[in-house]
PDB file of N, CA and C in Angstrom:
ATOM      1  N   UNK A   1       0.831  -1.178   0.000  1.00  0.00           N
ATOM      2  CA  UNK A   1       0.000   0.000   0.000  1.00  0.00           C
ATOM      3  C   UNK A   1       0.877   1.243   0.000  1.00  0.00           C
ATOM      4  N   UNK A   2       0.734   2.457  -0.688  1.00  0.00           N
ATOM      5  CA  UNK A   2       1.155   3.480  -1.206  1.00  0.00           C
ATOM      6  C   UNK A   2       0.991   4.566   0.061  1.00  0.00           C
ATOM      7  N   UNK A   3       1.909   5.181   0.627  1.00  0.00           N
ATOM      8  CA  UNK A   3       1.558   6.292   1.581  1.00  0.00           C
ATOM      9  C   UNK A   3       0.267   6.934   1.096  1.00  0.00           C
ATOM     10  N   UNK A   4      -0.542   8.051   1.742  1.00  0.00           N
ATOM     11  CA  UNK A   4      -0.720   9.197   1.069  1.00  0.00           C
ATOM     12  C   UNK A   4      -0.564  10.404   0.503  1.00  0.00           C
ATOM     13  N   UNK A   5       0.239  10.377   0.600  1.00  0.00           N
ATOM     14  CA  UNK A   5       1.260  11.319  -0.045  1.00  0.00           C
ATOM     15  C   UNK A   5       1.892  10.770  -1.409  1.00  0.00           C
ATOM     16  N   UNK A   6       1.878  10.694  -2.520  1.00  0.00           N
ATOM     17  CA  UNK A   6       2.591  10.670  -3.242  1.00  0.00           C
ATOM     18  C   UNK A   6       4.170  10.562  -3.449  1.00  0.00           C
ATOM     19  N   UNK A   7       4.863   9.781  -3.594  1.00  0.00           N
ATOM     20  CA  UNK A   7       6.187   9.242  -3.935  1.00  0.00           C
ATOM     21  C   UNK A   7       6.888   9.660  -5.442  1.00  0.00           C
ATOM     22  N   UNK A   8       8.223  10.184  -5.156  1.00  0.00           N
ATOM     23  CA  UNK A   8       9.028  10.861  -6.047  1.00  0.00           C
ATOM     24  C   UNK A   8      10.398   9.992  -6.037  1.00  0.00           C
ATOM     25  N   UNK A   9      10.852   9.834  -7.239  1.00  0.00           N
ATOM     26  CA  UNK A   9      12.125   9.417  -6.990  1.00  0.00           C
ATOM     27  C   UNK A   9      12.747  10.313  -8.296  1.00  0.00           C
ATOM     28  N   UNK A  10      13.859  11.001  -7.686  1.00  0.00           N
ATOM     29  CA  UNK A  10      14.690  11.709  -8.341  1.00  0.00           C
ATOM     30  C   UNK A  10      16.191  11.617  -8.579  1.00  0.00           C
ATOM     31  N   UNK A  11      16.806  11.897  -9.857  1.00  0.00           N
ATOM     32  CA  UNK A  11      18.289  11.709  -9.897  1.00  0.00           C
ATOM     33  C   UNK A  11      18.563  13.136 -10.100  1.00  0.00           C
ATOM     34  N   UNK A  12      19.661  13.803  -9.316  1.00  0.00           N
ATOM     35  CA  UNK A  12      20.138  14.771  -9.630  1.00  0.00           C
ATOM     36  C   UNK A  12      21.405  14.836  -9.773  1.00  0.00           C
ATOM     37  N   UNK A  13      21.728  15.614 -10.774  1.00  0.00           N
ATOM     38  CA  UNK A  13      23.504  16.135 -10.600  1.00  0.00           C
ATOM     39  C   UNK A  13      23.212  17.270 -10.757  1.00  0.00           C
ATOM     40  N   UNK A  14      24.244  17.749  -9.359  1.00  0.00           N
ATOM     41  CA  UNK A  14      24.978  19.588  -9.674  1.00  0.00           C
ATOM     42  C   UNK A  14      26.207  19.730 -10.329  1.00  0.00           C
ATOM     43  N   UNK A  15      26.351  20.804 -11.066  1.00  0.00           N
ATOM     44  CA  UNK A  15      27.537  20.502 -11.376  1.00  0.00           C
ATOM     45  C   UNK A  15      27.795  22.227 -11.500  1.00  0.00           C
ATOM     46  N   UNK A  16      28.645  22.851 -10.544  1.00  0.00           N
ATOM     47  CA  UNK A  16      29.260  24.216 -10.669  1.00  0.00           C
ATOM     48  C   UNK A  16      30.020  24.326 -12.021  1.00  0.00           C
ATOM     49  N   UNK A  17      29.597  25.365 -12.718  1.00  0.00           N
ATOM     50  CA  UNK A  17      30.441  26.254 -13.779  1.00  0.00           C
ATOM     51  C   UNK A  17      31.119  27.233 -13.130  1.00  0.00           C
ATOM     52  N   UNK A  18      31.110  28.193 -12.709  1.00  0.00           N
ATOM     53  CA  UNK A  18      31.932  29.152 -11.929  1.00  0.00           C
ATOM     54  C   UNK A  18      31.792  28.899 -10.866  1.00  0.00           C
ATOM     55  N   UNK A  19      33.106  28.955 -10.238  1.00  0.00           N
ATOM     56  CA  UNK A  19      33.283  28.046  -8.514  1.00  0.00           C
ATOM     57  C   UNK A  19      34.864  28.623  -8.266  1.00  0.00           C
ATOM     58  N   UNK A  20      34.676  29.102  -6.928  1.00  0.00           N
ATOM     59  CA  UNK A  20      36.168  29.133  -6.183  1.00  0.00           C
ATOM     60  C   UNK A  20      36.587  28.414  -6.103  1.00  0.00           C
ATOM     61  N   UNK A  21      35.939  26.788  -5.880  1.00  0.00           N
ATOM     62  CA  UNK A  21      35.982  25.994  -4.738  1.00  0.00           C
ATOM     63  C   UNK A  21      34.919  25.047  -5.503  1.00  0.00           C
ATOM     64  N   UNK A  22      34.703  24.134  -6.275  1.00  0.00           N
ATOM     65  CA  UNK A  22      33.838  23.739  -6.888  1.00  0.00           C
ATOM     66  C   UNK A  22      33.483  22.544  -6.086  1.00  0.00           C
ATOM     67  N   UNK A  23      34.842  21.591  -5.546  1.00  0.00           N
ATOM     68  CA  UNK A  23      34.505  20.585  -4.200  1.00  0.00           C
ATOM     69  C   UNK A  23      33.641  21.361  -3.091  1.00  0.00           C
ATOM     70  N   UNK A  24      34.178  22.299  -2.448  1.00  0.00           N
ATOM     71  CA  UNK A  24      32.910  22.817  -1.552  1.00  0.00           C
ATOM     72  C   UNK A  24      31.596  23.236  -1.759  1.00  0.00           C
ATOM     73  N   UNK A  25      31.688  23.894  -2.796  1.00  0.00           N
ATOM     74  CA  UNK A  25      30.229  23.248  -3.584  1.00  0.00           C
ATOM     75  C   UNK A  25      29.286  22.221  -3.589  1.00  0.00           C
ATOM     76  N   UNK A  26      30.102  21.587  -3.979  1.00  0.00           N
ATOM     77  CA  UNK A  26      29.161  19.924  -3.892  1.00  0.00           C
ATOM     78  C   UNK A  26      28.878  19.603  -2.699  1.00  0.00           C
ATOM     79  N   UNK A  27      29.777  19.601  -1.908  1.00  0.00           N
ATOM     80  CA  UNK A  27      29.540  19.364  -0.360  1.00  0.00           C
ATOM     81  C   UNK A  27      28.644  20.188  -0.147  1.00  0.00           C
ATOM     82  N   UNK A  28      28.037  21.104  -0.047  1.00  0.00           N
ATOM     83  CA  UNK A  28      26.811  22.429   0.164  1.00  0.00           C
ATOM     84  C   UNK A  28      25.950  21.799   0.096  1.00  0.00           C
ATOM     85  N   UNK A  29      25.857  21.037  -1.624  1.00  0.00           N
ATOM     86  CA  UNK A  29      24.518  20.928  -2.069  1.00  0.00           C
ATOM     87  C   UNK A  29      24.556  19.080  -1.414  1.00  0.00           C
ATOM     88  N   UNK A  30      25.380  18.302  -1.369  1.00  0.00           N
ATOM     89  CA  UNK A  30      25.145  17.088  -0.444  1.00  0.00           C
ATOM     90  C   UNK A  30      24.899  17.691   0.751  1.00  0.00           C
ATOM     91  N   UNK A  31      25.242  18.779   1.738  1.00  0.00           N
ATOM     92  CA  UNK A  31      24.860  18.589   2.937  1.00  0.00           C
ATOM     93  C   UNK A  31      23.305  19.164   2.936  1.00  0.00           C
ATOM     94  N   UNK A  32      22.630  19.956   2.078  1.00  0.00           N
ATOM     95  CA  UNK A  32      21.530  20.651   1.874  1.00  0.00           C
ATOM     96  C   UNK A  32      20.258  19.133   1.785  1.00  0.00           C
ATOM     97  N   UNK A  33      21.131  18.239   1.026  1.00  0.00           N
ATOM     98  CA  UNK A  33      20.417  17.091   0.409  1.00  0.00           C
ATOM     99  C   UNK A  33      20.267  15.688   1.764  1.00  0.00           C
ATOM    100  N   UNK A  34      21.425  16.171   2.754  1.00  0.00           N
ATOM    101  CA  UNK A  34      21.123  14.958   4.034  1.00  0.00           C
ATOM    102  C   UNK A  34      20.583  15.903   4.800  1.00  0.00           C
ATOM    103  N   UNK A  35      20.684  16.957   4.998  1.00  0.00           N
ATOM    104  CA  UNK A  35      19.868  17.582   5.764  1.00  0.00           C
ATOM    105  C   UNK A  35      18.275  17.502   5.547  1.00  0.00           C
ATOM    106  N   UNK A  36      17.941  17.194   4.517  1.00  0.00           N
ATOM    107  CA  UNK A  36      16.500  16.633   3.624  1.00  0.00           C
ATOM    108  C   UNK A  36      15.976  16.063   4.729  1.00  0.00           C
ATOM    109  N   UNK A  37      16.506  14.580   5.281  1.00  0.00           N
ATOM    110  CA  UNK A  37      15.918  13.646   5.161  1.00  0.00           C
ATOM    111  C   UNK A  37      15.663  12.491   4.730  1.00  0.00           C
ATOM    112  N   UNK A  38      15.720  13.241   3.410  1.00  0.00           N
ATOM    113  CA  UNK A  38      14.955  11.564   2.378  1.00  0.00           C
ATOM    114  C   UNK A  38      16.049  11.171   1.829  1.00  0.00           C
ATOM    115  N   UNK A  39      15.582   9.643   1.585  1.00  0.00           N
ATOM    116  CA  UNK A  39      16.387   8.651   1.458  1.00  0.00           C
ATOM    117  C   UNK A  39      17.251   9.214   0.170  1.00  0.00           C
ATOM    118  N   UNK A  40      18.442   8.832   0.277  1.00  0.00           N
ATOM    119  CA  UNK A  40      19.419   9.382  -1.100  1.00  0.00           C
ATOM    120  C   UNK A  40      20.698   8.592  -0.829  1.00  0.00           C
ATOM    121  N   UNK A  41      21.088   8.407  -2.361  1.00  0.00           N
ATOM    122  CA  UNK A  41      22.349   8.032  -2.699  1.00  0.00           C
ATOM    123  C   UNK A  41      23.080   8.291  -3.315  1.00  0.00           C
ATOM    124  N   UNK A  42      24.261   8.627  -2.707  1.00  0.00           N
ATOM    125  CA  UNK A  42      25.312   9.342  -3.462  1.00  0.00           C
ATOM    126  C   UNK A  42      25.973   8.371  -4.674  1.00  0.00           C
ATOM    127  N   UNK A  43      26.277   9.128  -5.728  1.00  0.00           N
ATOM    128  CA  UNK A  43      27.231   8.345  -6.545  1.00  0.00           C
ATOM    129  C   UNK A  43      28.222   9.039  -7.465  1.00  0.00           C
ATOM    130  N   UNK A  44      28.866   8.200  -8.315  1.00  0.00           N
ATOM    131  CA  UNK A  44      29.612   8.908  -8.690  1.00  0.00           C
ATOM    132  C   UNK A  44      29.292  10.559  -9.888  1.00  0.00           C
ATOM    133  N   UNK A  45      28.209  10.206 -10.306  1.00  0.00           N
ATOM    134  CA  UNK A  45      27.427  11.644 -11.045  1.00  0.00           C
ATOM    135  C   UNK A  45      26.371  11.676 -11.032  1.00  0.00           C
ATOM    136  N   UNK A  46      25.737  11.596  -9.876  1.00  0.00           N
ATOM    137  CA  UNK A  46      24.850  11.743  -9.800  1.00  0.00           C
ATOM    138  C   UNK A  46      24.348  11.335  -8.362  1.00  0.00           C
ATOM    139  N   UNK A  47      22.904  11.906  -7.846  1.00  0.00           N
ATOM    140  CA  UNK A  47      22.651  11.882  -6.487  1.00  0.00           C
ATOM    141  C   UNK A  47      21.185  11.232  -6.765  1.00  0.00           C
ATOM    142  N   UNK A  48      20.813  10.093  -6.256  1.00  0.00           N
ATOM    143  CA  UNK A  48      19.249   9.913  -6.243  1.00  0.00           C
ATOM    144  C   UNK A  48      18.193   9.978  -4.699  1.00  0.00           C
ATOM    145  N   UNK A  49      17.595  10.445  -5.329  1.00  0.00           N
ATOM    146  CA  UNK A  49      16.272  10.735  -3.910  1.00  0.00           C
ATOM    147  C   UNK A  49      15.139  10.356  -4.097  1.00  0.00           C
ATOM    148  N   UNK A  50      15.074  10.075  -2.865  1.00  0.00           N
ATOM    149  CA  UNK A  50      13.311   9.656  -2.820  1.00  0.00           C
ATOM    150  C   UNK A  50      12.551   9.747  -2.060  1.00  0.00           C
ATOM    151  N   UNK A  51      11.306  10.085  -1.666  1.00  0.00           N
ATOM    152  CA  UNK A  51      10.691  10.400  -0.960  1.00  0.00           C
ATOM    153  C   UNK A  51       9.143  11.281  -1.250  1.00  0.00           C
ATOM    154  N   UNK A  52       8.174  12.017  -0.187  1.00  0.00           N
ATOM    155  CA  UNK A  52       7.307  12.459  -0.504  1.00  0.00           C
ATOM    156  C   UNK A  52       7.036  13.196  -1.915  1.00  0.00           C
ATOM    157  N   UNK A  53       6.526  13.393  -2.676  1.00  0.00           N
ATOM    158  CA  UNK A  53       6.569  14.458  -4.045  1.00  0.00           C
ATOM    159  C   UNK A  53       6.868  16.008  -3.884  1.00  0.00           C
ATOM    160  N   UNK A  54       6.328  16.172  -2.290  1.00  0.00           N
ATOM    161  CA  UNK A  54       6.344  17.759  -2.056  1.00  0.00           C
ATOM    162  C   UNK A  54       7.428  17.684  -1.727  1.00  0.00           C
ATOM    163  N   UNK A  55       8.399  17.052  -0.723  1.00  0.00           N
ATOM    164  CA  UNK A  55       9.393  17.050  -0.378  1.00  0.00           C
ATOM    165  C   UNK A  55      10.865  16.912  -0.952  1.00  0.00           C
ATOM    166  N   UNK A  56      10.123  16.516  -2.377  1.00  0.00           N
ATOM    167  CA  UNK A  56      11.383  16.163  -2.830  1.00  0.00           C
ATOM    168  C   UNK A  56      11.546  17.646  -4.201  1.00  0.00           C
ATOM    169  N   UNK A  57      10.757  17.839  -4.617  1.00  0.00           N
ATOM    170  CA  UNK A  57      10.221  19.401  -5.235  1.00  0.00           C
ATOM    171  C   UNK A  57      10.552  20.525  -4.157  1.00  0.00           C
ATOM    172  N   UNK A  58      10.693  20.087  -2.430  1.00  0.00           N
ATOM    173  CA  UNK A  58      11.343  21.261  -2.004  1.00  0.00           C
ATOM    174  C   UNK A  58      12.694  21.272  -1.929  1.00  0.00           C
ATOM    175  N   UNK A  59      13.121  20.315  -1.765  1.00  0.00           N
ATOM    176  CA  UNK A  59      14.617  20.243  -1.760  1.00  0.00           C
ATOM    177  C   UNK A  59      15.542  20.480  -3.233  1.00  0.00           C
ATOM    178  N   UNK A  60      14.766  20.697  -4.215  1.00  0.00           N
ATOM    179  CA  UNK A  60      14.978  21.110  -5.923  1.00  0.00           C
ATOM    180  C   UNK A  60      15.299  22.697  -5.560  1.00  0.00           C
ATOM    181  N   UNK A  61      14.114  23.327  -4.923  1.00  0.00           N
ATOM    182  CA  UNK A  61      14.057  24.693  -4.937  1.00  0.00           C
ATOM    183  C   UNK A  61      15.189  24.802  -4.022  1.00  0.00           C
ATOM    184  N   UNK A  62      15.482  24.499  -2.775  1.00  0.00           N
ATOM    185  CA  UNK A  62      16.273  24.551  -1.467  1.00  0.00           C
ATOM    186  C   UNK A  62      17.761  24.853  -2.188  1.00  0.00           C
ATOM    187  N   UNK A  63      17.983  23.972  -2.884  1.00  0.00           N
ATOM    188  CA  UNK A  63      19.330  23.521  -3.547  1.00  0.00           C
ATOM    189  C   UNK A  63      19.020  24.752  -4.384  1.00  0.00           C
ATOM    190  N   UNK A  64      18.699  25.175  -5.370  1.00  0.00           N
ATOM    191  CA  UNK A  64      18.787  25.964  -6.299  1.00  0.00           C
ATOM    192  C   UNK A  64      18.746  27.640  -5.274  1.00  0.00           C
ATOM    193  N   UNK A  65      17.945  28.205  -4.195  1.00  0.00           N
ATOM    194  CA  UNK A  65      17.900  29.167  -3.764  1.00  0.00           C
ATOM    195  C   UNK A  65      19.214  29.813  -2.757  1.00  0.00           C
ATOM    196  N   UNK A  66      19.717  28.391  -2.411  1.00  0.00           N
ATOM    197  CA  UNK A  66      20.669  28.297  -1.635  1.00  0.00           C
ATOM    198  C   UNK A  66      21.922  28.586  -2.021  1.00  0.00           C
ATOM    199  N   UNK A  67      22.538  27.964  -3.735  1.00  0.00           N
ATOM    200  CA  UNK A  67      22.856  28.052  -4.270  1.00  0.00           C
ATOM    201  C   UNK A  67      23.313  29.002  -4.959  1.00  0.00           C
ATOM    202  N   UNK A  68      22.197  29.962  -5.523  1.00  0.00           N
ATOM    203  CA  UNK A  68      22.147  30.548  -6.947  1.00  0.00           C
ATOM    204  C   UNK A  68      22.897  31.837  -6.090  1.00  0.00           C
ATOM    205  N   UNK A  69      23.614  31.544  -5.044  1.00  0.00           N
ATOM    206  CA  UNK A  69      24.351  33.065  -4.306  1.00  0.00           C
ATOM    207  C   UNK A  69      25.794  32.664  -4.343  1.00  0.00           C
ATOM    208  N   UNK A  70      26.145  31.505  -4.448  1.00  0.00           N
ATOM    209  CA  UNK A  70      27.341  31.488  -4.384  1.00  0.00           C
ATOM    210  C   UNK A  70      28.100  30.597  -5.212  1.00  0.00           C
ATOM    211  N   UNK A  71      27.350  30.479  -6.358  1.00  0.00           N
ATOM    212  CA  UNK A  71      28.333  29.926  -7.926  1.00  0.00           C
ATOM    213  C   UNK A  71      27.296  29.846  -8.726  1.00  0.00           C
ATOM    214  N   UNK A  72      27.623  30.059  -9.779  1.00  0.00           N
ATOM    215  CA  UNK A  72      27.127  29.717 -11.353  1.00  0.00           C
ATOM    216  C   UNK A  72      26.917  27.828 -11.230  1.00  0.00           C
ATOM    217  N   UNK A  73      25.742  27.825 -11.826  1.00  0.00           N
ATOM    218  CA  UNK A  73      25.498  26.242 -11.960  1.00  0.00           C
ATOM    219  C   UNK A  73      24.454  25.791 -12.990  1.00  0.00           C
ATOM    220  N   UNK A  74      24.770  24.739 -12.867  1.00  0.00           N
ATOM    221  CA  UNK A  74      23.544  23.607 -13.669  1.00  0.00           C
ATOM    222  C   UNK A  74      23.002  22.656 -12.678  1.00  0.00           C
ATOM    223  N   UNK A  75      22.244  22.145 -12.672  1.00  0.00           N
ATOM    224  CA  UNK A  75      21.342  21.001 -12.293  1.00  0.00           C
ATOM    225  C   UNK A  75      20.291  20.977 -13.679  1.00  0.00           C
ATOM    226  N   UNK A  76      20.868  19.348 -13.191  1.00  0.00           N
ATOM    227  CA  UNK A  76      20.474  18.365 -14.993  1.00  0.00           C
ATOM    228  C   UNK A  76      19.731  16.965 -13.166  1.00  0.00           C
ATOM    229  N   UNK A  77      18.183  17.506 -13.836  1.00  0.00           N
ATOM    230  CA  UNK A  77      17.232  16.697 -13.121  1.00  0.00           C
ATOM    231  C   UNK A  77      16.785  15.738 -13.590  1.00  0.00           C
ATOM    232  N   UNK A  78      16.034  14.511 -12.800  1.00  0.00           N
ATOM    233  CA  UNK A  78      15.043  13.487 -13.780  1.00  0.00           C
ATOM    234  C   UNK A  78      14.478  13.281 -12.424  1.00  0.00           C
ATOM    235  N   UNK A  79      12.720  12.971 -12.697  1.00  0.00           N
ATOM    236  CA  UNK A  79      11.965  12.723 -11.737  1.00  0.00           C
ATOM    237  C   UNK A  79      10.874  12.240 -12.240  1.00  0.00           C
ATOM    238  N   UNK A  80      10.296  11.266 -11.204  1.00  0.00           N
ATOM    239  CA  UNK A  80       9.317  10.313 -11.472  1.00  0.00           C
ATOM    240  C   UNK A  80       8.888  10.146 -10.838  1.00  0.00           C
ATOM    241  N   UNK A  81       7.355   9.416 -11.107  1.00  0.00           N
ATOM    242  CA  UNK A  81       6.248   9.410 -10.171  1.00  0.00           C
ATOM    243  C   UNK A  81       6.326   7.372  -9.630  1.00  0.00           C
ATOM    244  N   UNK A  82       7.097   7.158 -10.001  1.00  0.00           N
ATOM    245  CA  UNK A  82       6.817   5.661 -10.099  1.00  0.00           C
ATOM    246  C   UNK A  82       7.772   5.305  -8.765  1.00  0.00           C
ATOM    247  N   UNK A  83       6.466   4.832  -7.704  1.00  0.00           N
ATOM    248  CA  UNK A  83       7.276   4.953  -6.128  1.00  0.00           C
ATOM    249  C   UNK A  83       7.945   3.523  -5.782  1.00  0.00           C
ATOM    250  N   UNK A  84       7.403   2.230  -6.739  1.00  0.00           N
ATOM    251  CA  UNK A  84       8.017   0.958  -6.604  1.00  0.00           C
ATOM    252  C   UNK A  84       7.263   0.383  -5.651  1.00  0.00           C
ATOM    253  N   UNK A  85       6.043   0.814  -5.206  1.00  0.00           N
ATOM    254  CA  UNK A  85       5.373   0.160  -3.692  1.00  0.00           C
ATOM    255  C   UNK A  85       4.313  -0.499  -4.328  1.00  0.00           C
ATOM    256  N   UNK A  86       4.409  -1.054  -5.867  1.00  0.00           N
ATOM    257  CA  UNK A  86       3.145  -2.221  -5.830  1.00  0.00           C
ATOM    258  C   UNK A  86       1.885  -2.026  -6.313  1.00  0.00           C
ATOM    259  N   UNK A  87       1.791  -0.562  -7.226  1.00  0.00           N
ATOM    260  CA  UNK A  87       0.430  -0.208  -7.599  1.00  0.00           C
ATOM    261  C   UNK A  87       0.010  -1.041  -8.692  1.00  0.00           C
TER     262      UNK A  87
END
């Protein structure tokens, strides 16, 4: 059975274009991303998450607002509604 809430699973990569410090960067946006909560796994290009739909759509914005002050970037997203719980 499916929470009520709706289930998201997302892959993200950040990837700084202008960066002092482009490793501390990443670390920002990984610590922004365990500070979440939701379940995630780091890898080598890429980060996947999962969790509520709202929650995981806030942590998109979180990362990007948080962000957009202290480097030039991209985030190259993919997200889906397909939660794996059996519908």
């Amino acid at each position: 059975m499916c929470p009520l809430e709706k289930v998201a699973s997302c892959q993200l990569t950040f990837t700084p274009i202008v960066s002092d410090n482009y490793m501390d960067d990443v670390k920002k946006v990984l610590d922004i991303i365990n500070s979440s909560n939701l379940e995630n796994s780091v890898g080598v290009l890429s980060t996947f998450v999962r969790g509520e739909k709202s929650k995981v759509l806030k942590l998109i914005t979180d990362i990007y607002e948080h962000m957009d002050g202290v480097t030039k970037f991209s985030m190259d997203i993919k997200i889906s509604n397909i939660c794996g719980c059996g519908q």
